[in-house]
C-alpha atoms as a PDB file:
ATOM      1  CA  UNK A   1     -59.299  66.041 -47.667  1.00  0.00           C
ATOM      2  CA  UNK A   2     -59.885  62.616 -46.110  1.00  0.00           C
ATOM      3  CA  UNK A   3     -57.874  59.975 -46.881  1.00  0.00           C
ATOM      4  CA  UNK A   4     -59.131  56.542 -46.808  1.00  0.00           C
ATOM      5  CA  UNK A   5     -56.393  53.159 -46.734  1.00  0.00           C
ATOM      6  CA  UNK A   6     -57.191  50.249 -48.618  1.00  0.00           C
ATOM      7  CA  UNK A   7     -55.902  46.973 -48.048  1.00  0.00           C
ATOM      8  CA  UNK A   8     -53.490  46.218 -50.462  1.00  0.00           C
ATOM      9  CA  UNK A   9     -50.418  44.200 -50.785  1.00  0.00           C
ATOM     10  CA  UNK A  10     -48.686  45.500 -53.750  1.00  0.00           C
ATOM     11  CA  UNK A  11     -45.666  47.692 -52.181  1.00  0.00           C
ATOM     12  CA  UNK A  12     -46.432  51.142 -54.183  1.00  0.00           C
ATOM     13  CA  UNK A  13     -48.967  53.448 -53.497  1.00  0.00           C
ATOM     14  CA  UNK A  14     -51.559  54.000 -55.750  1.00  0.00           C
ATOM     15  CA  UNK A  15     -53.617  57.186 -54.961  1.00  0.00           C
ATOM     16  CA  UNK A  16     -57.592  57.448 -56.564  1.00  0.00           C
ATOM     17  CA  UNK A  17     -59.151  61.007 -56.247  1.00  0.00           C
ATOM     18  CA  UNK A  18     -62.448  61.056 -56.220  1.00  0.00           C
ATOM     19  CA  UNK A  19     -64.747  63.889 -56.687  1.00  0.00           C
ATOM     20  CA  UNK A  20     -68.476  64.184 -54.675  1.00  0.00           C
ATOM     21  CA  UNK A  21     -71.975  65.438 -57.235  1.00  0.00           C
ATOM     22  CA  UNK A  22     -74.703  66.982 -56.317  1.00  0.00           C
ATOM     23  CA  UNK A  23     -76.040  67.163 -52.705  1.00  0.00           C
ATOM     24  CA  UNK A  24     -72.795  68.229 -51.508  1.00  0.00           C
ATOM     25  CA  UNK A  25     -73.376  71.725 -51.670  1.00  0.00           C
ATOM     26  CA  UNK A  26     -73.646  74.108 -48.259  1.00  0.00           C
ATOM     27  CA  UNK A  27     -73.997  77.500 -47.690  1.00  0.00           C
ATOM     28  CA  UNK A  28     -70.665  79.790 -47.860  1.00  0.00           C
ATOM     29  CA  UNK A  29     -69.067  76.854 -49.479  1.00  0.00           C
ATOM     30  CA  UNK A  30     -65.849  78.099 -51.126  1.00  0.00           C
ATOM     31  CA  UNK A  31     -65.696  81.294 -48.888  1.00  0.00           C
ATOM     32  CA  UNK A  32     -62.452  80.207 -46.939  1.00  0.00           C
ATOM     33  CA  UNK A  33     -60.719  78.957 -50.425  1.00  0.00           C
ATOM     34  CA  UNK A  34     -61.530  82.295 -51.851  1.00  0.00           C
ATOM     35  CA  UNK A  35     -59.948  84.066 -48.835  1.00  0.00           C
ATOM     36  CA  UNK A  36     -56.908  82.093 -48.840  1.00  0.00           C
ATOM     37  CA  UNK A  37     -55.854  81.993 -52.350  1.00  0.00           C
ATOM     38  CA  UNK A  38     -55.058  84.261 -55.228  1.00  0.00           C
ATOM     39  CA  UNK A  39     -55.601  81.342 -57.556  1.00  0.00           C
ATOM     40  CA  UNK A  40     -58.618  80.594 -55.790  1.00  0.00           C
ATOM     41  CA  UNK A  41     -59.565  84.457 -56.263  1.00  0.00           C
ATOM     42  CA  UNK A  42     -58.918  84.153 -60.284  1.00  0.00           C
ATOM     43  CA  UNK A  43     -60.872  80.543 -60.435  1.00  0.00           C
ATOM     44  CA  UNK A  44     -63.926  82.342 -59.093  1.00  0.00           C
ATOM     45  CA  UNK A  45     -63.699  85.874 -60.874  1.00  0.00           C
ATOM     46  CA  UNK A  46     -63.370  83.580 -64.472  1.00  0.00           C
ATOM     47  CA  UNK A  47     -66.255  81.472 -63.094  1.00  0.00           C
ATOM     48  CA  UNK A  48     -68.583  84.319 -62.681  1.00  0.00           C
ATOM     49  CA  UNK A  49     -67.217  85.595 -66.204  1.00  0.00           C
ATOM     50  CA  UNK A  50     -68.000  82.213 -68.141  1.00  0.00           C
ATOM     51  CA  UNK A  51     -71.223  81.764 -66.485  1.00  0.00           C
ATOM     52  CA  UNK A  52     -72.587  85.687 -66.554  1.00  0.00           C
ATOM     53  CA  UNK A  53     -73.804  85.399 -63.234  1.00  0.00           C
ATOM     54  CA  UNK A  54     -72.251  85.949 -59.641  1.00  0.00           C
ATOM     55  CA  UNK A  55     -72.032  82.398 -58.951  1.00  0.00           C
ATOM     56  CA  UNK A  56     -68.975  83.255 -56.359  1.00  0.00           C
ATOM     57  CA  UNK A  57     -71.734  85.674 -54.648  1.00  0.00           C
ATOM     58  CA  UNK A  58     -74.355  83.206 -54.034  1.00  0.00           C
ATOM     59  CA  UNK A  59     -72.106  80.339 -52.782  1.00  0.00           C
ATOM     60  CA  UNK A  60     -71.070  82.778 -50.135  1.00  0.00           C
ATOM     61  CA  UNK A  61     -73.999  84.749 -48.869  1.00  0.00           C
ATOM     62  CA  UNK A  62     -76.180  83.284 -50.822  1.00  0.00           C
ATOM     63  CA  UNK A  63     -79.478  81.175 -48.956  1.00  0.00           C
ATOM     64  CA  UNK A  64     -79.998  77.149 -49.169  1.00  0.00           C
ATOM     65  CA  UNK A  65     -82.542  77.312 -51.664  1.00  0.00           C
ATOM     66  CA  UNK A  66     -80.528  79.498 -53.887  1.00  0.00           C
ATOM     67  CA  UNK A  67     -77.980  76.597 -53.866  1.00  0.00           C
ATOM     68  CA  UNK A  68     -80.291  74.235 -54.414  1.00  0.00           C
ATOM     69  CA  UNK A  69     -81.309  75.542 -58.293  1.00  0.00           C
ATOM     70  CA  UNK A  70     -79.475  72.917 -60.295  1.00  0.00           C
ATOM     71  CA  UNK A  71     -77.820  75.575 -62.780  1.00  0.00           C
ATOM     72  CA  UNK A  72     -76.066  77.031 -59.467  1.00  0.00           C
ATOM     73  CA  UNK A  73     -75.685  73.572 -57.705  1.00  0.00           C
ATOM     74  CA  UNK A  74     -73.796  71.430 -59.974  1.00  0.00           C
ATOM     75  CA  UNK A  75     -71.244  74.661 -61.414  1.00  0.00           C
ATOM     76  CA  UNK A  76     -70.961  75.684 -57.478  1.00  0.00           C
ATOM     77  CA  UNK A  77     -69.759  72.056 -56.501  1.00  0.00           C
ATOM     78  CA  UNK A  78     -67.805  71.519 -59.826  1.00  0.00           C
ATOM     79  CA  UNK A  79     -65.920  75.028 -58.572  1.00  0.00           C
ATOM     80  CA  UNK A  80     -65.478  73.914 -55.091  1.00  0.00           C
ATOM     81  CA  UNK A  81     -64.008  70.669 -56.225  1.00  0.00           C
ATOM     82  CA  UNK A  82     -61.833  71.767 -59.093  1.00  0.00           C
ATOM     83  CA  UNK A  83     -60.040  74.964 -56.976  1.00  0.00           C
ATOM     84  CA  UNK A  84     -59.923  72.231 -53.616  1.00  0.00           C
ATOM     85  CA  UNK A  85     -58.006  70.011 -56.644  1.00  0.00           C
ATOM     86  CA  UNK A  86     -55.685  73.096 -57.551  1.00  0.00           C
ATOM     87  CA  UNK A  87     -54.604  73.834 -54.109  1.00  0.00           C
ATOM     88  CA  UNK A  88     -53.297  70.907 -52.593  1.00  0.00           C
ATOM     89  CA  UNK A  89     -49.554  70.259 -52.951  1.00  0.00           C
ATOM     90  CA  UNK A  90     -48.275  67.561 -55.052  1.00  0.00           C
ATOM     91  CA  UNK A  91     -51.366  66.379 -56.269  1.00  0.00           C
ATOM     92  CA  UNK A  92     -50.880  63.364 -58.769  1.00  0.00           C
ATOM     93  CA  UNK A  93     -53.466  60.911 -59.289  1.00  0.00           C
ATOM     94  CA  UNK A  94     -52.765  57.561 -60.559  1.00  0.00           C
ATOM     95  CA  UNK A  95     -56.771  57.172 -61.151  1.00  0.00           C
ATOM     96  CA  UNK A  96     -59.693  59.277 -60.826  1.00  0.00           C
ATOM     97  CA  UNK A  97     -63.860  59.285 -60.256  1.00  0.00           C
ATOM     98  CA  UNK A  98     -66.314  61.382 -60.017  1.00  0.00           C
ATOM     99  CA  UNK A  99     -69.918  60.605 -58.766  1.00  0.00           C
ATOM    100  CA  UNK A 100     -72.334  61.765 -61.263  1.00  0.00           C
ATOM    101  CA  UNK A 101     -71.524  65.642 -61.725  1.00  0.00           C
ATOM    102  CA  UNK A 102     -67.921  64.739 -59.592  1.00  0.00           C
ATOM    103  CA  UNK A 103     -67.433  63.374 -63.058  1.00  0.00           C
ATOM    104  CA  UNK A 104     -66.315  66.599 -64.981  1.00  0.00           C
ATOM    105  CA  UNK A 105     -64.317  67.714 -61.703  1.00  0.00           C
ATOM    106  CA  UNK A 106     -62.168  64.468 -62.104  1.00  0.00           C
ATOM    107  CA  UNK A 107     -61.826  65.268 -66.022  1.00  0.00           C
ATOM    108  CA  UNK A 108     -59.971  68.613 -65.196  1.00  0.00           C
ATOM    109  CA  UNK A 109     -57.986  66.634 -62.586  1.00  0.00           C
ATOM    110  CA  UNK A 110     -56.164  64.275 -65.259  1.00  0.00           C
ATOM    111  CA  UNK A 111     -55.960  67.402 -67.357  1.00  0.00           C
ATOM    112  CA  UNK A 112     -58.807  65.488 -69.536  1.00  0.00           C
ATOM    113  CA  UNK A 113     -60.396  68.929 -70.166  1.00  0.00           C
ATOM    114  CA  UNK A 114     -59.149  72.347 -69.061  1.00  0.00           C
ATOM    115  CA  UNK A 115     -61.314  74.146 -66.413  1.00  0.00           C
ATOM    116  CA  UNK A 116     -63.149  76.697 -68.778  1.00  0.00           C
ATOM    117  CA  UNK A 117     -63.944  73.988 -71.005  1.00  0.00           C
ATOM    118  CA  UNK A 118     -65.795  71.735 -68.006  1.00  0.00           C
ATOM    119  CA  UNK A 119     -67.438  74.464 -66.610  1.00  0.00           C
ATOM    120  CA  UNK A 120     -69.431  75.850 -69.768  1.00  0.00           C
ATOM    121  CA  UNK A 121     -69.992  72.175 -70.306  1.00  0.00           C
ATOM    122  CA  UNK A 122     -71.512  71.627 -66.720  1.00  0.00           C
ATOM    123  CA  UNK A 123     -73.450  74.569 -66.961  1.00  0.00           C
ATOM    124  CA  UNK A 124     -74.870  73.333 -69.961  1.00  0.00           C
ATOM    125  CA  UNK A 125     -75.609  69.948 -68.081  1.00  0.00           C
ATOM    126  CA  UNK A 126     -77.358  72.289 -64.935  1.00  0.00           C
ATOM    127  CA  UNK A 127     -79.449  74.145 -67.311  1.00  0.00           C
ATOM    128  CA  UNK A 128     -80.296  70.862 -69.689  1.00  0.00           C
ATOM    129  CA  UNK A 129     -81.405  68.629 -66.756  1.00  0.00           C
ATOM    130  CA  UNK A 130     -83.603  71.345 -65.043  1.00  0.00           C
ATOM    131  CA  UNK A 131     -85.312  71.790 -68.716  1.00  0.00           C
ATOM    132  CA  UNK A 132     -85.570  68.086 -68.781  1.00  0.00           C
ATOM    133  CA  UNK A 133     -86.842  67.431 -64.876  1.00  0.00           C
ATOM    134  CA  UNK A 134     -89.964  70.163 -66.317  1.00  0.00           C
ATOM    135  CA  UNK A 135     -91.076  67.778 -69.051  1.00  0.00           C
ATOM    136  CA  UNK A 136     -92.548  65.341 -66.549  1.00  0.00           C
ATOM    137  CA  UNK A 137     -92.881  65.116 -62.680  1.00  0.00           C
ATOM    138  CA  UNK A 138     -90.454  63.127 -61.719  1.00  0.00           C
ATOM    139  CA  UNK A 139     -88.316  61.808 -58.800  1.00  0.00           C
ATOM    140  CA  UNK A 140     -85.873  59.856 -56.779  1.00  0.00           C
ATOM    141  CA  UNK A 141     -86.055  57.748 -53.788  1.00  0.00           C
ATOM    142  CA  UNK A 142     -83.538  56.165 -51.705  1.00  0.00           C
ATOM    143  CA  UNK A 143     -83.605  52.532 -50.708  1.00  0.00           C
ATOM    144  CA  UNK A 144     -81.214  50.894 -47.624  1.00  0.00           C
ATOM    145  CA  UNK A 145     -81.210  47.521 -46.307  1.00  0.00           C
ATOM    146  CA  UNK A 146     -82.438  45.350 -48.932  1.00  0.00           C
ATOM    147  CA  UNK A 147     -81.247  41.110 -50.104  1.00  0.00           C
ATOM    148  CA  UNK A 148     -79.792  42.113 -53.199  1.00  0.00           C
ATOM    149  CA  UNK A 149     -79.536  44.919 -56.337  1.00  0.00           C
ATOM    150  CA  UNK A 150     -81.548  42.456 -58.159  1.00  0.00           C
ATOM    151  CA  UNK A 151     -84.343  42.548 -55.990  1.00  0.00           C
ATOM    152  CA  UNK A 152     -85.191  46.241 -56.411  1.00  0.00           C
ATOM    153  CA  UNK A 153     -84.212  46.385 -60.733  1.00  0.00           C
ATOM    154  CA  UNK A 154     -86.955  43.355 -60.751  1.00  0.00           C
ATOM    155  CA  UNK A 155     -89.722  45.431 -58.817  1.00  0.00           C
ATOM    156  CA  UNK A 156     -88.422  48.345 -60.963  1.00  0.00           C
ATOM    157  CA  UNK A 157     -89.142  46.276 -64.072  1.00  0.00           C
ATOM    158  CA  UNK A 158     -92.326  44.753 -63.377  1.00  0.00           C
ATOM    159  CA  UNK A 159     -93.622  48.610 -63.666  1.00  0.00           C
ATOM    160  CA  UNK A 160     -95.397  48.573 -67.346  1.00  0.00           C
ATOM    161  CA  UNK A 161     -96.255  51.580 -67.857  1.00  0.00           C
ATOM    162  CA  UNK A 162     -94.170  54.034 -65.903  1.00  0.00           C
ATOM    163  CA  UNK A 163     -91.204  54.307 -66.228  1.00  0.00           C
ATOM    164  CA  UNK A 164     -89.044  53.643 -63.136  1.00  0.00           C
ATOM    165  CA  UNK A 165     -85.427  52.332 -62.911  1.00  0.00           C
ATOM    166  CA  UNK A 166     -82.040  51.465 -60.498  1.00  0.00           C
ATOM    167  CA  UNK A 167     -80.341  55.085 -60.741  1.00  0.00           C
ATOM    168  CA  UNK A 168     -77.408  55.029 -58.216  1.00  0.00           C
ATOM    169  CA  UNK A 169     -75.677  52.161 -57.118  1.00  0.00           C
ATOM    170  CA  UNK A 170     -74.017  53.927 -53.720  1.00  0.00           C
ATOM    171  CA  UNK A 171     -72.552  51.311 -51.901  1.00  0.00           C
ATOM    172  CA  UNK A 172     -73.837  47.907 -50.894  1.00  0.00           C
ATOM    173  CA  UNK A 173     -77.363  48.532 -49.629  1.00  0.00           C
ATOM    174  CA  UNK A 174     -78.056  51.666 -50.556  1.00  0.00           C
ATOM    175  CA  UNK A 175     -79.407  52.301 -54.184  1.00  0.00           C
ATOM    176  CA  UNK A 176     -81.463  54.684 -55.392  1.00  0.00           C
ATOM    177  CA  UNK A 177     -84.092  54.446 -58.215  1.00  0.00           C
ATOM    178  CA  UNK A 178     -85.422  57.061 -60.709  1.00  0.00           C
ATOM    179  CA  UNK A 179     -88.332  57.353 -62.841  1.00  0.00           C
ATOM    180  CA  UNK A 180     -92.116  59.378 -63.089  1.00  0.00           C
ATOM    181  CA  UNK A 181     -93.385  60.250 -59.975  1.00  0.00           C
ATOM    182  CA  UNK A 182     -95.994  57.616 -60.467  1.00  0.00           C
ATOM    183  CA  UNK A 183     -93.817  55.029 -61.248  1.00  0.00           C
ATOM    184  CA  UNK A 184     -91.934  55.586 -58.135  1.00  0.00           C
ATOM    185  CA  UNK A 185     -94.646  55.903 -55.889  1.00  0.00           C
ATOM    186  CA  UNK A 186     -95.466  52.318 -57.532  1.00  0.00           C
ATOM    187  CA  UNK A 187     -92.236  51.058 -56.907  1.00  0.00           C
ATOM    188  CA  UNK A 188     -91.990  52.198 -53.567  1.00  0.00           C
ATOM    189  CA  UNK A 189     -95.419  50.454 -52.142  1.00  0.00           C
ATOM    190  CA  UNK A 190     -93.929  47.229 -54.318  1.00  0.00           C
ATOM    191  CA  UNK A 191     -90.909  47.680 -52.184  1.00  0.00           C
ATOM    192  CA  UNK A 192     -92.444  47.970 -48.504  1.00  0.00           C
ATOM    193  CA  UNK A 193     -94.651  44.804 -49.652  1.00  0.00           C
ATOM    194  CA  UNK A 194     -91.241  43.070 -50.265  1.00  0.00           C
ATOM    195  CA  UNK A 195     -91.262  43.739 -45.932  1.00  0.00           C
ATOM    196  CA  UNK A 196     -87.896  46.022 -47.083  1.00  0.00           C
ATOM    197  CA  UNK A 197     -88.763  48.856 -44.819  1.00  0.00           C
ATOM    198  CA  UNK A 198     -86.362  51.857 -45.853  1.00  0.00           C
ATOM    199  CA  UNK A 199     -87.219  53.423 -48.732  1.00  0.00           C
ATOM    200  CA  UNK A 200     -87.131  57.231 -48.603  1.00  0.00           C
ATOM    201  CA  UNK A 201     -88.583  59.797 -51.323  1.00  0.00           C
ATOM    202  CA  UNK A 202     -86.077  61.811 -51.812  1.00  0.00           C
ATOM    203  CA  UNK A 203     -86.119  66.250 -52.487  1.00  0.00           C
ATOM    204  CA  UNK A 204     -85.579  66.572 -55.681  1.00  0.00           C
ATOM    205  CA  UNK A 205     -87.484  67.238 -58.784  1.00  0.00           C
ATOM    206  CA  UNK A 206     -85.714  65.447 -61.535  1.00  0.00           C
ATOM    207  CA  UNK A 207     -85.589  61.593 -62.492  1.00  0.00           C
ATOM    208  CA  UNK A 208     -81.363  62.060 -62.531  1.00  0.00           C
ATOM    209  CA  UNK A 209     -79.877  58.708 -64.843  1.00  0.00           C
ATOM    210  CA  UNK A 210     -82.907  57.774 -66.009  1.00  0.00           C
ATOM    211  CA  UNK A 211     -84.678  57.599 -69.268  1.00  0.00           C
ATOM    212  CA  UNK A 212     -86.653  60.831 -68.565  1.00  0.00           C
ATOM    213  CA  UNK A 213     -83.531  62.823 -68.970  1.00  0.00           C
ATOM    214  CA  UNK A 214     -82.829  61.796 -72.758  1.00  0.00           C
ATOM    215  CA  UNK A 215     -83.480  65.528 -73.980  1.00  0.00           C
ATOM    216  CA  UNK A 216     -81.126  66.424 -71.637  1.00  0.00           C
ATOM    217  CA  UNK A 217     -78.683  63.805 -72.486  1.00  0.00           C
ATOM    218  CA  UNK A 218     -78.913  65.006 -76.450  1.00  0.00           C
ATOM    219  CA  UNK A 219     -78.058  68.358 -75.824  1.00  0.00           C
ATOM    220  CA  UNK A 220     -75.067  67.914 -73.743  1.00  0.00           C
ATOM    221  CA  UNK A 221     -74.113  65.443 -76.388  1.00  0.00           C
ATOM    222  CA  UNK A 222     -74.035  68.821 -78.872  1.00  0.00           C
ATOM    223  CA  UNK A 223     -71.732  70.388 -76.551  1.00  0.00           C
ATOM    224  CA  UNK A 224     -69.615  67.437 -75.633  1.00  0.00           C
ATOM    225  CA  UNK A 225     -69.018  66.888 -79.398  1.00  0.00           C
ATOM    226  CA  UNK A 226     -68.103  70.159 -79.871  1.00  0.00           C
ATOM    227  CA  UNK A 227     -65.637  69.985 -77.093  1.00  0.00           C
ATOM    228  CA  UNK A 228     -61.397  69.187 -76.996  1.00  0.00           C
ATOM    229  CA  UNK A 229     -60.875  66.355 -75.528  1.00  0.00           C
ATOM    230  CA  UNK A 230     -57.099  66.011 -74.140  1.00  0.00           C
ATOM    231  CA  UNK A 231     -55.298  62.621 -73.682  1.00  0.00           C
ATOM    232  CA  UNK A 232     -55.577  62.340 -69.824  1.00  0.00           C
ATOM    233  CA  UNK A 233     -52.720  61.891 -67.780  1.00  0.00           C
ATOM    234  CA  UNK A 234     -54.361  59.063 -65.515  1.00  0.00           C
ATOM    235  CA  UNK A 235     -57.181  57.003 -66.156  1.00  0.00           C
ATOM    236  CA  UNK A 236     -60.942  57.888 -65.086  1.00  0.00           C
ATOM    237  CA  UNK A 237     -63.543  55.393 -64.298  1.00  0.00           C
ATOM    238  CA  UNK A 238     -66.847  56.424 -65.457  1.00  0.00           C
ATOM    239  CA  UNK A 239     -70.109  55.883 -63.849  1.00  0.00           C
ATOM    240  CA  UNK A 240     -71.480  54.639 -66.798  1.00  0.00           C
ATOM    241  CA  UNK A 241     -69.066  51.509 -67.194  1.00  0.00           C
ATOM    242  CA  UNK A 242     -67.298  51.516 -64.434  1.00  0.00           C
ATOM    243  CA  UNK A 243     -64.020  50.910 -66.188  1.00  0.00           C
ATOM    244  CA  UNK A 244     -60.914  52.694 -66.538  1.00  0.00           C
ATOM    245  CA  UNK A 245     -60.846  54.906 -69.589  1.00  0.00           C
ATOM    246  CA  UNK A 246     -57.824  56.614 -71.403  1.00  0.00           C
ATOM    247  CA  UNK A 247     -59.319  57.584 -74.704  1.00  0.00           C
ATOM    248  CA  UNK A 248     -61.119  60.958 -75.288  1.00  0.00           C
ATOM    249  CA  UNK A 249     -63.389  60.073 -77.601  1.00  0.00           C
ATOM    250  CA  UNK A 250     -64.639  56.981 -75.299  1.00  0.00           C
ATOM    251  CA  UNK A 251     -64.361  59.082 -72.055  1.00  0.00           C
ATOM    252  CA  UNK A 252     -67.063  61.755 -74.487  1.00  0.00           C
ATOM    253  CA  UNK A 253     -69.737  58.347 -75.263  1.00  0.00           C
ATOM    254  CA  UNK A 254     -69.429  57.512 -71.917  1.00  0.00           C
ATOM    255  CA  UNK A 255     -70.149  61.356 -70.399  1.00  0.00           C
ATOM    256  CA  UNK A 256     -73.358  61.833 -72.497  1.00  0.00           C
ATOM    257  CA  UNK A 257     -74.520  58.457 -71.719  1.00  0.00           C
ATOM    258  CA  UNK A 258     -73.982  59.122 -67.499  1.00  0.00           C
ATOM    259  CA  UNK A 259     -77.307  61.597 -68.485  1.00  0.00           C
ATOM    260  CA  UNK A 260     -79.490  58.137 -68.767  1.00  0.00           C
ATOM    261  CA  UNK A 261     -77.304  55.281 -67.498  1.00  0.00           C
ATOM    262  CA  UNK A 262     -77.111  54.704 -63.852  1.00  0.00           C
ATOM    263  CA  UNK A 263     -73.958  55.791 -61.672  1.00  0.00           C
ATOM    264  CA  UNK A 264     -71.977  52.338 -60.857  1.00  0.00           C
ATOM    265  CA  UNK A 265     -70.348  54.217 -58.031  1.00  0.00           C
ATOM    266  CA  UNK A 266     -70.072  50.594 -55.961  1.00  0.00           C
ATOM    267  CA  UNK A 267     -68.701  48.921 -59.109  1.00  0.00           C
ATOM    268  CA  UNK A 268     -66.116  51.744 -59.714  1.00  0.00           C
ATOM    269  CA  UNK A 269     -64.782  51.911 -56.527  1.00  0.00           C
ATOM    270  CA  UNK A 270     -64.247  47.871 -56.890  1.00  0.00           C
ATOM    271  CA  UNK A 271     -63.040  47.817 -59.720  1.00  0.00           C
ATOM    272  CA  UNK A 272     -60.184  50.760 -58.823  1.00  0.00           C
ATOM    273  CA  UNK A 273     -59.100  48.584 -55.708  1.00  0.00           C
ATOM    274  CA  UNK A 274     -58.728  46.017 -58.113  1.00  0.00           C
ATOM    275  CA  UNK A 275     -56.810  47.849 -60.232  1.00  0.00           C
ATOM    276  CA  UNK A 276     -54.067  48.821 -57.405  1.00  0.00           C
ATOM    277  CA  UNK A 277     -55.574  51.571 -54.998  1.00  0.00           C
ATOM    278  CA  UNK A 278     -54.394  51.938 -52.263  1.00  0.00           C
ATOM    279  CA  UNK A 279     -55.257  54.900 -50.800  1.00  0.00           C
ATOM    280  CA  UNK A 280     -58.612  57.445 -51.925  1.00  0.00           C
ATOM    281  CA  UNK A 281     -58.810  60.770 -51.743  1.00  0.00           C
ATOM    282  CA  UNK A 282     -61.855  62.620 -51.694  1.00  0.00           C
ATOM    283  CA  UNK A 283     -61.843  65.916 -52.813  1.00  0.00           C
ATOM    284  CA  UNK A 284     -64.703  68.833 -52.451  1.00  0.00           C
ATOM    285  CA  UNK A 285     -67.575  69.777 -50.317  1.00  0.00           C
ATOM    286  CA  UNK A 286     -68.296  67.444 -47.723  1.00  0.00           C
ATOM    287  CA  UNK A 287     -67.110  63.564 -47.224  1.00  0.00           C
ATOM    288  CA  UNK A 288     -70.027  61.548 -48.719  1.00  0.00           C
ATOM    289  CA  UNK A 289     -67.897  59.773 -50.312  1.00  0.00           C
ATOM    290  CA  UNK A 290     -65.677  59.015 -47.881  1.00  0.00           C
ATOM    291  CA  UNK A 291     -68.639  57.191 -46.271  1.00  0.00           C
ATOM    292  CA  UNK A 292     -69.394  55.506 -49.113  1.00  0.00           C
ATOM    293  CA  UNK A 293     -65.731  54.398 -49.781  1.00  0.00           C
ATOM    294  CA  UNK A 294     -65.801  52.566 -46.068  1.00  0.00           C
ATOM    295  CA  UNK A 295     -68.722  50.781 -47.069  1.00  0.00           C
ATOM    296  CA  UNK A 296     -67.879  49.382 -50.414  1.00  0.00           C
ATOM    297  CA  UNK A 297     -64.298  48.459 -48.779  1.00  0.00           C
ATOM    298  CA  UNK A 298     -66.056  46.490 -46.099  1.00  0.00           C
END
């Protein structure tokens, strides 16, 4: 679990955990957590019960494009994260964050929402989004190295009659934008014109936080609704504000509106140094994060 040091001059420590989305995922994730835990071993045997698959089964043996259906993705790096969470010692966040999907692992973190409750609701999420991505061909593309965020949302606008928009805002020069595949493709040629030369289609097939996924973003909505909300012990900062949020009927609005909003990871991550952190922890598959953490620090 890297740690990452910000530069701070209050005298406390003020730990953030943050949680990684989708992407993170790798083959025989969660194998070595299984073997090494009882709880672990109880996490995955209640996963596999909630979900009525073998979800435990395919993020072991199972092949890379077996992880990479969304309704075994996001509940497979939800599970990683959350049992990662429950196994470290003394683990008491002052804040938390989760990128996109990362955002339901953080919720069980400040005891926001218990784990059964955040995994039926993320596999409602998988299996909403992946009806929603069928709808209409759509897609994401990365771009790096470009003057400024305004730049790209005003080629991203002067699309009429796609629809095309900023999605992710990683870290300072690297956003990603969302939309039709058509509108994309536009925005992309608009983008090389602009002589900004790194602009990568990326492989998935989904417009994630855009407008495309409003059915999506409705029926989650239903099951977020439906859902106890605790009083969390820390504060979260949602992508779709980037703020920190205490109250569960605010953290609910801003869940079902991370469906169509874009993730402010680069404006969270500010605005939790801001707010005192001094030291994140990144928690999950991988260390994307981590990397994006070092960038947004400067």
């Amino acid at each position: 679990m890297p740690l990452l040091p910000t530069v701070n001059c209050q005298p406390s420590t003020m730990k953030a955990y943050v949680f990684p989305g989708q992407g993170s995922q790798f083959k025989g994730m969660g194998k070595d957590l299984f073997e090494q835990s009882d709880v672990a071993k109880q996490l995955f045997a209640r996963a596999d019960e909630i979900l009525g698959f073998s979800i435990s089964q395919i993020m072991f043996e199972g092949s890379d494009e077996e992880l990479k259906q969304t309704k075994v993705t996001q509940p497979a790096v939800f599970l990683h994260s959350v049992i990662s969470f429950s196994l470290l010692e003394n683990a008491k966040p002052d804040m938390v964050a989760g990128h996109s999907l990362g955002e339901f692992s953080a919720l069980v973190a400040n005891q926001t929402l218990s784990f059964e409750d955040a995994l039926k609701l993320v596999s409602v999420r998988a299996l909403a989004m992946q009806k929603a991505c069928e709808i209409i061909p759509s897609t994401m593309a990365a771009v790096l190295n470009y003057e400024s965020e305004e730049q790209i949302e005003k080629i991203c606008a002067e699309i009429k009659d796609e629809i095309v928009v900023a999605a992710n805002y990683n870290a300072p020069g690297q956003l990603v934008i969302s939309g039709s595949v058509k509108g994309v493709d536009e925005a992309m040629e608009k983008i090389k014109a602009a002589r900004i030369r790194k602009v990568i289609k990326l492989p998935v097939g989904g417009a994630f936080h855009s407008p495309l996924m409003e059915p999506a973003r409705q029926e989650l909505a239903q099951a977020i609704h439906q859902m106890k909300f605790a009083n969390p012990s820390c504060p979260i900062y949602q992508n779709a504000t980037a703020q920190a949020e205490t109250s569960p009927e605010k953290i609910k609005e801003n869940l079902v509106a991370q469906l169509t909003s874009p993730v402010r990871w680069t404006q969270s991550v500010k605005q939790m140094m801001a707010d005192g952190a001094t030291e994140f922890i990144e928690v999950g598959p991988g260390n994307v994060l981590q990397g994006l953490i070092r960038k947004i620090q400067g």
